[in-house]
Every structure is written in structure tokens, then in C-alpha cells.
Protein backbone atom coordinates (compact mmCIF):
# COMPACT_ATOMS: atom_id res chain seq x y z
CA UNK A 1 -25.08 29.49 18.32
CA UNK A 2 -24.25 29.12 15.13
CA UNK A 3 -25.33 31.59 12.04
CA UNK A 4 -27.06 31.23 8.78
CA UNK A 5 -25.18 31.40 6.45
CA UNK A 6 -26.80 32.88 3.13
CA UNK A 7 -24.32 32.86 -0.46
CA UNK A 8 -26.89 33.31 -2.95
CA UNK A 9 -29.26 36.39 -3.44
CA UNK A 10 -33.46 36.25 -2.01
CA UNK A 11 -35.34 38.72 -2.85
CA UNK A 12 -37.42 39.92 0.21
CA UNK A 13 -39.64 41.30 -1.18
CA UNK A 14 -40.94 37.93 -1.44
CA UNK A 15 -43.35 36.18 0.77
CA UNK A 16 -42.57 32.80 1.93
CA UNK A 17 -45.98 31.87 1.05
CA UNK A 18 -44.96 30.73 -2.51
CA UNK A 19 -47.03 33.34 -4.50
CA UNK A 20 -47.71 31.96 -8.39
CA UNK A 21 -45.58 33.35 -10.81
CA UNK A 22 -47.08 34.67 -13.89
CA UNK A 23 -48.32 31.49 -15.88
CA UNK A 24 -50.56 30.66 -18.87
CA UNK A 25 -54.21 29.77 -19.12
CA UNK A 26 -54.91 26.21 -21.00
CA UNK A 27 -56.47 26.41 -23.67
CA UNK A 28 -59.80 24.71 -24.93
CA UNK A 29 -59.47 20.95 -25.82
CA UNK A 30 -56.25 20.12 -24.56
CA UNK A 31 -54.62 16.94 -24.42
CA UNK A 32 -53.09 14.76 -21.60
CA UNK A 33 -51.35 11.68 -20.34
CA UNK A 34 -52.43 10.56 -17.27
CA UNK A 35 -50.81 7.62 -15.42
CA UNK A 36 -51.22 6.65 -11.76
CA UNK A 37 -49.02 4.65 -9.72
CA UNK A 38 -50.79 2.30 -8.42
CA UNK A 39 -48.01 1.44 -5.36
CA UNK A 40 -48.61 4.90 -4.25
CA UNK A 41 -50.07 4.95 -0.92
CA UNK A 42 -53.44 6.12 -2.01
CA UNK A 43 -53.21 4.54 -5.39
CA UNK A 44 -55.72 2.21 -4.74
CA UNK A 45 -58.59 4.93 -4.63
CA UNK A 46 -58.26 5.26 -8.47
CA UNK A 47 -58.70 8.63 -9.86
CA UNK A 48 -62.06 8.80 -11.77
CA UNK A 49 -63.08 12.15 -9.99
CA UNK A 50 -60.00 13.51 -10.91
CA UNK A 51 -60.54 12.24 -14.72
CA UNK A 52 -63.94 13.28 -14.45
CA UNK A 53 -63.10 16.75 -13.53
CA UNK A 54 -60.56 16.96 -16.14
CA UNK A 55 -62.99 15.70 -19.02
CA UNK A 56 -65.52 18.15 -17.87
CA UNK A 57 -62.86 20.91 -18.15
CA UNK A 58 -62.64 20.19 -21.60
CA UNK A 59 -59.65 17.59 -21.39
CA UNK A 60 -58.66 14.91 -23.24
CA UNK A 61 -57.33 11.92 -21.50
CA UNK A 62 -55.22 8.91 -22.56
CA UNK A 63 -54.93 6.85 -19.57
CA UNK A 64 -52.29 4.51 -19.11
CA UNK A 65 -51.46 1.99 -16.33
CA UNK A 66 -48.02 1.28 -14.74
CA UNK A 67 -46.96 -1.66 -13.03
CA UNK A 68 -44.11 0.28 -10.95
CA UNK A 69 -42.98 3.85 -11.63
CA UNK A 70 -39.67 2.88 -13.34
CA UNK A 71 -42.08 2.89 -16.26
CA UNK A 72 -43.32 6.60 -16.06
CA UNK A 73 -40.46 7.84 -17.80
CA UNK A 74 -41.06 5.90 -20.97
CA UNK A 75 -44.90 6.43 -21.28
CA UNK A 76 -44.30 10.20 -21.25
CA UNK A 77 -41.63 10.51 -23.83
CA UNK A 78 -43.65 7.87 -25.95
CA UNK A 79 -46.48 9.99 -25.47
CA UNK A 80 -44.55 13.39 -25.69
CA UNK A 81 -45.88 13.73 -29.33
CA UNK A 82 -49.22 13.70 -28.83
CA UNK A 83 -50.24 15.16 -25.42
CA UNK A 84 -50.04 18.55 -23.99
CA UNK A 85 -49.60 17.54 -20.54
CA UNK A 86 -48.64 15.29 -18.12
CA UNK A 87 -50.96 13.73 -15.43
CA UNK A 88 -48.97 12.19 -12.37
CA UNK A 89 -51.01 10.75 -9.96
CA UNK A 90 -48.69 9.51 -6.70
CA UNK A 91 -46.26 10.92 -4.44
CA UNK A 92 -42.74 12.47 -4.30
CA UNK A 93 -40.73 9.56 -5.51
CA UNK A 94 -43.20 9.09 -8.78
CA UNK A 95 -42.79 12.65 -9.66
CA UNK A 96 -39.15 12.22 -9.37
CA UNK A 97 -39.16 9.16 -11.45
CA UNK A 98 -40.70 11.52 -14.49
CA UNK A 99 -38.25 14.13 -13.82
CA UNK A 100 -35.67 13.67 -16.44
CA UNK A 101 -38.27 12.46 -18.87
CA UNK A 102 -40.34 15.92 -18.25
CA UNK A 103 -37.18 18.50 -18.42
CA UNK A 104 -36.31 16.43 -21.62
CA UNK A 105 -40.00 16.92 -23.53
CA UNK A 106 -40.55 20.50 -21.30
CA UNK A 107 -44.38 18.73 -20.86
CA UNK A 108 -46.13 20.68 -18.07
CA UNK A 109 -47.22 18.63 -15.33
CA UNK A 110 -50.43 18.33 -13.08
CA UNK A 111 -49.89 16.08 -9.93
CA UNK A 112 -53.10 14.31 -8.26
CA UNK A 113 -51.25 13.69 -4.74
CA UNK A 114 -51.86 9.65 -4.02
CA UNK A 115 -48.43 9.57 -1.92
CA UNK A 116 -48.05 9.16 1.82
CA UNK A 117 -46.39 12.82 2.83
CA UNK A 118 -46.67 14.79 -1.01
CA UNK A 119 -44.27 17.19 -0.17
CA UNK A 120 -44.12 18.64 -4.16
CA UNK A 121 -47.96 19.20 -3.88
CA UNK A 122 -47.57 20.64 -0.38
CA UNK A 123 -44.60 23.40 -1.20
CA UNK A 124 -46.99 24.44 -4.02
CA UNK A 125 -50.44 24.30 -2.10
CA UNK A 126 -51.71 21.91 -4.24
CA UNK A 127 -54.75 20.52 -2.41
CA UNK A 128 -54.90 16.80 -1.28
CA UNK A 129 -58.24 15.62 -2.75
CA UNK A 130 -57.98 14.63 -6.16
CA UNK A 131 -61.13 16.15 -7.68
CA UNK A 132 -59.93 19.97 -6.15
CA UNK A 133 -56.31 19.08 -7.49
CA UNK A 134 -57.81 18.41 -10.81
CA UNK A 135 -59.64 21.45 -10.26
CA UNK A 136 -56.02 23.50 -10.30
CA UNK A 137 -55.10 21.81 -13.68
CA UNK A 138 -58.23 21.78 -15.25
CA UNK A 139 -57.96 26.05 -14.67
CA UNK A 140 -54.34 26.04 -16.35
CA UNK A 141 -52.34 28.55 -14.18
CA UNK A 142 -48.61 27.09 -14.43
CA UNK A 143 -45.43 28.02 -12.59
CA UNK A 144 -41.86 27.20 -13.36
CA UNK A 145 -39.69 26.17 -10.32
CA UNK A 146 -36.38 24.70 -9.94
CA UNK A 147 -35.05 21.49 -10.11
CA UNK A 148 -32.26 20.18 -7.98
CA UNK A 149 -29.42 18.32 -9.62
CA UNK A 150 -26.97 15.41 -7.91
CA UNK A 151 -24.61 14.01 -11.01
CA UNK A 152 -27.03 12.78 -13.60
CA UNK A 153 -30.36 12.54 -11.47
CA UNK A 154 -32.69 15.43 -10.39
CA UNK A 155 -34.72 15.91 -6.98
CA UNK A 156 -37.53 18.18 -6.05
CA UNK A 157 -37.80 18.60 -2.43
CA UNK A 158 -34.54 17.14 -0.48
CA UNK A 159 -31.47 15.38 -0.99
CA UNK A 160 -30.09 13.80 2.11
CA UNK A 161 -27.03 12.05 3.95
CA UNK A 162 -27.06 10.65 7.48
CA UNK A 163 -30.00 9.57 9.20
CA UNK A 164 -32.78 10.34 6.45
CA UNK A 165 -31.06 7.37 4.40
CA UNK A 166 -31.60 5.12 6.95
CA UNK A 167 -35.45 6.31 7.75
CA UNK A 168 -36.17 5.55 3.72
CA UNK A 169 -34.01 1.73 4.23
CA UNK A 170 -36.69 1.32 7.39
CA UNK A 171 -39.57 2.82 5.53
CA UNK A 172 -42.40 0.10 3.44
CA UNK A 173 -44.28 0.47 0.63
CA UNK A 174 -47.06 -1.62 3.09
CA UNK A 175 -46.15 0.35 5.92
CA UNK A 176 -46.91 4.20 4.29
CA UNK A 177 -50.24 2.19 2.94
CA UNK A 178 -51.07 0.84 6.46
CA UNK A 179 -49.95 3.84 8.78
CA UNK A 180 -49.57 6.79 6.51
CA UNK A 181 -47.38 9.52 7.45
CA UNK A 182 -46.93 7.67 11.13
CA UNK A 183 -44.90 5.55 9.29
CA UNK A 184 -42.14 8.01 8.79
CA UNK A 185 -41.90 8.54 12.49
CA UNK A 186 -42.15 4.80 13.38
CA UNK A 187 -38.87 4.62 10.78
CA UNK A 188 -37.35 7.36 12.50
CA UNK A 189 -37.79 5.61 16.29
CA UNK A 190 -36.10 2.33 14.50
CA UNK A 191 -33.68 4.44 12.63
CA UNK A 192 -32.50 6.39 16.00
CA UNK A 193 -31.25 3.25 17.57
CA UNK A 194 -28.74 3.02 15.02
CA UNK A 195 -27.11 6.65 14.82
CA UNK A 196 -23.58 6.58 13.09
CA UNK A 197 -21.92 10.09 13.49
CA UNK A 198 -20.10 10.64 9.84
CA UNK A 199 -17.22 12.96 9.52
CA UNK A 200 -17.84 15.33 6.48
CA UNK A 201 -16.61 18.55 4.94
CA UNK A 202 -19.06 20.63 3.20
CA UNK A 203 -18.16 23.34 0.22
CA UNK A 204 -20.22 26.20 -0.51
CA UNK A 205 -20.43 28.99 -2.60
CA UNK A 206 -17.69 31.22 -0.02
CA UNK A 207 -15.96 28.58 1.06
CA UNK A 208 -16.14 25.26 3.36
CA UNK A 209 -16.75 23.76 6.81
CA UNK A 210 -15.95 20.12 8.21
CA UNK A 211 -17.92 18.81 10.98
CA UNK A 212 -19.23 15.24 12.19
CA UNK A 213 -22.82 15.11 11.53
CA UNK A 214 -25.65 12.40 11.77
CA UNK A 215 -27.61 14.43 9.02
CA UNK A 216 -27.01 16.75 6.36
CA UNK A 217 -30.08 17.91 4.05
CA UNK A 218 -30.00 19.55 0.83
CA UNK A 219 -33.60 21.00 0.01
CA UNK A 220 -34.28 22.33 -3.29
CA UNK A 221 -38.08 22.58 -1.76
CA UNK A 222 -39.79 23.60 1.15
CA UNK A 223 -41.15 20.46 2.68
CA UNK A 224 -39.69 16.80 3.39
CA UNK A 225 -40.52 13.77 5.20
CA UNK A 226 -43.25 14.30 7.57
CA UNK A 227 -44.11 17.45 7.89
CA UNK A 228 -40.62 18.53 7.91
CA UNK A 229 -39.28 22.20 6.69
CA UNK A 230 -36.31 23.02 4.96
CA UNK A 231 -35.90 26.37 5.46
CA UNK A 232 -38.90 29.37 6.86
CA UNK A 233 -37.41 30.92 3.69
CA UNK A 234 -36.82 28.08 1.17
CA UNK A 235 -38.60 28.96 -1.90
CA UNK A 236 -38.79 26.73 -5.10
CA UNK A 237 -38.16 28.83 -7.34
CA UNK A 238 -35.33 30.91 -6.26
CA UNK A 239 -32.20 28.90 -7.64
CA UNK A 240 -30.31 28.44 -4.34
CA UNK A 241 -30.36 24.96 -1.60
CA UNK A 242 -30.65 25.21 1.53
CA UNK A 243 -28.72 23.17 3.16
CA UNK A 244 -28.55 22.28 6.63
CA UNK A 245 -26.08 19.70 9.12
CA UNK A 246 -26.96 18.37 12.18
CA UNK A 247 -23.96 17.86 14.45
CA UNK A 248 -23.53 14.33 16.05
CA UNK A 249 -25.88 14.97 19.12
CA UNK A 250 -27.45 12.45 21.72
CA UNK A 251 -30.78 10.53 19.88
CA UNK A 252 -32.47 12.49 22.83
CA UNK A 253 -31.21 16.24 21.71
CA UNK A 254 -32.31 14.95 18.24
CA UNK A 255 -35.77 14.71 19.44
CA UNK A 256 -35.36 18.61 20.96
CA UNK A 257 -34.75 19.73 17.83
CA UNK A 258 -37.98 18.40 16.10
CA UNK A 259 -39.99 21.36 17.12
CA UNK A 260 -37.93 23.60 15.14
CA UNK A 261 -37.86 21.51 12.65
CA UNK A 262 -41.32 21.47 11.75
CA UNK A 263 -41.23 24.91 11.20
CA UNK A 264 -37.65 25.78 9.32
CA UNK A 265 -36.03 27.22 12.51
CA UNK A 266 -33.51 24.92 13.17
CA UNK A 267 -30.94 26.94 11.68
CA UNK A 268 -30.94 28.94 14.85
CA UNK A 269 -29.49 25.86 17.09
CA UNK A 270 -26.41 25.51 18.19
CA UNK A 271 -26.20 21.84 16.91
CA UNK A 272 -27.41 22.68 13.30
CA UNK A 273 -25.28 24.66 11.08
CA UNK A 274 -27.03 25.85 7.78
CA UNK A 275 -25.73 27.31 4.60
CA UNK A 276 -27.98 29.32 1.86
CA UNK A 277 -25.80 28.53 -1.49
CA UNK A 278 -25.98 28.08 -5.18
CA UNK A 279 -24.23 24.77 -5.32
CA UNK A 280 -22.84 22.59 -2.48
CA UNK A 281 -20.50 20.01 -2.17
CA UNK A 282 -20.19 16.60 0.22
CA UNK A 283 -17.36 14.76 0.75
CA UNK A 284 -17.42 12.05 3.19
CA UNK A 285 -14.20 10.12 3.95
CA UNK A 286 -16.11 6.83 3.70
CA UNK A 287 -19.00 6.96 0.32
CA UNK A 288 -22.04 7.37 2.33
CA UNK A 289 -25.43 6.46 0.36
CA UNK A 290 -27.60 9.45 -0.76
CA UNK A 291 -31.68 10.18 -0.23
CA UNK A 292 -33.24 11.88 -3.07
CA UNK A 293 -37.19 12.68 -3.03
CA UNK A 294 -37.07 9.42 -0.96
CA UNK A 295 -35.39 7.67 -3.41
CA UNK A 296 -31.73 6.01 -3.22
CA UNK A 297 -29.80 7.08 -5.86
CA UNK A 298 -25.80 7.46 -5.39
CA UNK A 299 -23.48 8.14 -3.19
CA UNK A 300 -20.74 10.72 -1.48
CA UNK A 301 -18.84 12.51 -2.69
CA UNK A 302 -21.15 14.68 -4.31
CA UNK A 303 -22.15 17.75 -5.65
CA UNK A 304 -25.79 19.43 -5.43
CA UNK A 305 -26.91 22.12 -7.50
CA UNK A 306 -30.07 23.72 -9.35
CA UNK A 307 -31.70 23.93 -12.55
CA UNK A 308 -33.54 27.55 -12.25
CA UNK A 309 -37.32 27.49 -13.67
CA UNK A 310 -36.75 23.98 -15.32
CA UNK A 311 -40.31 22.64 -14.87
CA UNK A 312 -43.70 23.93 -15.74
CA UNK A 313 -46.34 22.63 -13.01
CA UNK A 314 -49.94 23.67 -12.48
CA UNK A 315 -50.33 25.07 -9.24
CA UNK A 316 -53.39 26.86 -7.42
């Protein structure tokens, strides 16, 4: 069995439940940008409870569509002037496609979850229907929790090599609308058939390890994919990654470990070796592409880290 390995500092003192830190109350006759991807997998419900909520809270909205969320980041910093808020309504990859946009204006954000597995909104109990998630940022308590960096882009919940790159290549914008989060384990099934063991050498905070893997995961979050956990203790706000490898195993010893995790455990299994760390490194002797918020955005080598407290997000 192989140990956790923890290099940063946790307090524990504190519960893995996510408890709110200490945030700020809007106040009356505030101002926001709302803009909703339509692609998202629940896009198509609209959001009028949600705006209705919000405008009965005493908010102001200016609603703008998108065709495709490579616009987000240009309607907020056009709009960073004249809102005090930001309005997301999709899933994990249109939050990240605002990310660099929001640390640059330091806009708070509200999310209405319209994605297929909304891990953000999940790490931060944000509920699913969009009137009650409203609700949250219509009442105005914020939090600030970390953002993970790779180069020049930014994640929230995981940053992957291996096997959760190919799940995204198999996943379809029709198939999360059609089958929801099924679809991620219909991708998995497809992507299984096609394991490639990678040889890679990871460097943490006290040192480094090599190893052939068929996954490695960097979570700046709690949740990913599915219904997947990081870490029991992974905490977004708390300025460390958890990071975690899975050794090249049989597809069938794969499916043993999904059990454990589901619920963060995995670092206790002899074919998973996990590292608690401040910044990590990947090199890969061949570039392997990287998974970010289930977006593609680079590739190995590469080196993960955090940006403690960067974003302001209204939470329950």
C-alpha cells in the first residue's frame, strides 16, 4: 500500500464539509451581467426563474446572449464597468472560460448550474435548480477560493493526464444533452478499450516519483467528472492540489477502484499513489495532451499550481 503523501499545511480543525468563509452581504440595487450558454446541457430551459428571483431581490439585470462560450470572456470585461456581478449560467467548462476574464476585473460571480455534472456548484453546495441558486446570490454571502494555474490558463476543479483526456475526446455536446451524466460513463466504457500506460515522473513540493500511469489528476476542487472525488479532504480554498496517479492496471482493476473513487479514498490503494502539495510538476517523455475543467488546453510537460482566494463566488 502506498501512503499519502501530504507537503502543504490543512488545518484540521476544518470540516470537509466546505464551511463559508466570512463574506459580504449585497447590497440594495445591485447590478449584474448575466449570460447563459446556451450549449450547456440544460441551456435550453432558459433562466427566467432565476432572473425573476434576482429582480425580485432587488437586482438589476443586463442580459446578454452567447453563441458559444469563447465569447464570455469579452462580455464580462466589456461589461466590467458597469455591473457588480457576474451571472454564469452553464457548467464547469463555461465557468472556466470566464476565469481569466473574472481574476482580471475581481467581479464576483453567481453560477446558475445548466451543465451536465457542475462540479464548481457541487464543491460549494450550490443547489441545482436555478430559482434556489438564484436564491444564494440574490442573499449575497460570498467566499473566496482558489484557483488552479497550468502556464497561462486557470482550472477550478481538475486538471488531468491519461485516461480523463480521452473520456472528454469521447464525450458530445449532444451526448451530455441526450444522456446527462450517463454520458461520462458511456465515454469512459469507449475510452477503456483504448488504455495507453504513459511513463511519467512527477515533482512535488519534497521531492519526486516516476511511475507508468494510465491517469494522473490534479484537483484544485473537490469534485470531477461524474460524481468523482478528489480527495475526502480536498478543500477549495486551502492553496494546495491534490494530486493523485493511477498505476497502469488491467481496465478490470480500474473498474475496482471506482468505489473508492466516488468517495476520495483511493489514495489508500495500492495502485494509486497520491501527493498533497503546493505545486506539482509532469513530465512525460512523449507531450501528452492535458484536461482542464473538461476543457483541452496544453500539453506535458507541465507545471500545476494555485492562486490562494483568487475568486469571489456566492455560495449558500
Amino acid at each position: 500500500m502506498v501512503p499519502r503523501l501530504v507537503f502543504g499545511i490543512r488545518d484540521s480543525n476544518l470540516s470537509t464539509n466546505l464551511p463559508m468563509r466570512a463574506g459580504t452581504q449585497m447590497a440594495a440595487r445591485r447590478r449584474a451581467l448575466l449570460l447563459a450558454n446556451p450549449k450547456a446541457r440544460r441551456g435550453a430551459e432558459g433562466v427566467q426563474a432565476a432572473s425573476d428571483v434576482l429582480r425580485g431581490s432587488g437586482v438589476d439585470l443586463v442580459v446578454e446572449s452567447i453563441a458559444n462560450s469563447t465569447e464570455i470572456a469579452e462580455h464580462v470585461r466589456r461589461h466590467a464597468g458597469d455591473v457588480d456581478l457576474i451571472v454564469l449560467g452553464g457548467g464547469d467548462g463555461t465557468i472556466n472560460a470566464a476565469l481569466a476574464s473574472l481574476l482580471e476585473t475581481r467581479l464576483p460571480l453567481g453560477i446558475l448550474p445548466l451543465g451536465t455534472a457542475n462540479n464548481t456548484a457541487r464543491t460549494l453546495g450550490i443547489p441545482t435548480e436555478l430559482a434556489d441558486a438564484a436564491a444564494v446570490i440574490a442573499a449575497g454571502q460570498t467566499r473566496q477560493i482558489d484557483v488552479g494555474q497550468v502556464g497561462d490558463r486557470h482550472f477550478l476543479t481538475t486538471a488531468s493526464i491519461g485516461l480523463s483526456v480521452r473520456i472528454t475526446k469521447e464525450l458530445s455536446d449532444a451526448s451530455k444533452r441526450r444522456w446527462g451524466p450517463l454520458a461520462y460513463g458511456v465515454a469512459a466504457l469507449r475510452a477503456l478499450s483504448k488504455l495507453d500506460p504513459f511513463e511519467a515522473e512527477i515533482h512535488h513540493d519534497a521531492g519526486s516519483r516516476r511511475l507508468r500511469a494510465i491517469q494522473i489528476m490534479i484537483g484544485n476542487g473537490r469534485h470531477y467528472g461524474a460524481a468523482l472525488t478528489v480527495s475526502e479532504a480536498a478543500r477549495p480554498d486551502d492553496a494546495l492540489l491534490d494530486c493523485y496517479a493511477i498505476e497502469a492496471v488491467p481496465w478490470w482493476r480500474l473498474l475496482g477502484l471506482l468505489p473508492a473513487l466516488k468517495r476520495g479514498s483511493h489514495g489508500d490503494k495500492a495502485d494509486v499513489q497520491a501527493i498533497t502539495s503546493r505545486t506539482v510538476r509532469i513530465e512525460t517523455p512523449e507531450p501528452h495532451r492535458i484536461d482542464a475543467d473538461g476543457e483541452l488546453i496544453g500539453k506535458t510537460p507541465a507545471t500545476f499550481s494555485t492562486l490562494p482566494l483568487a475568486l469571489e463566488v456566492f455560495v449558500p
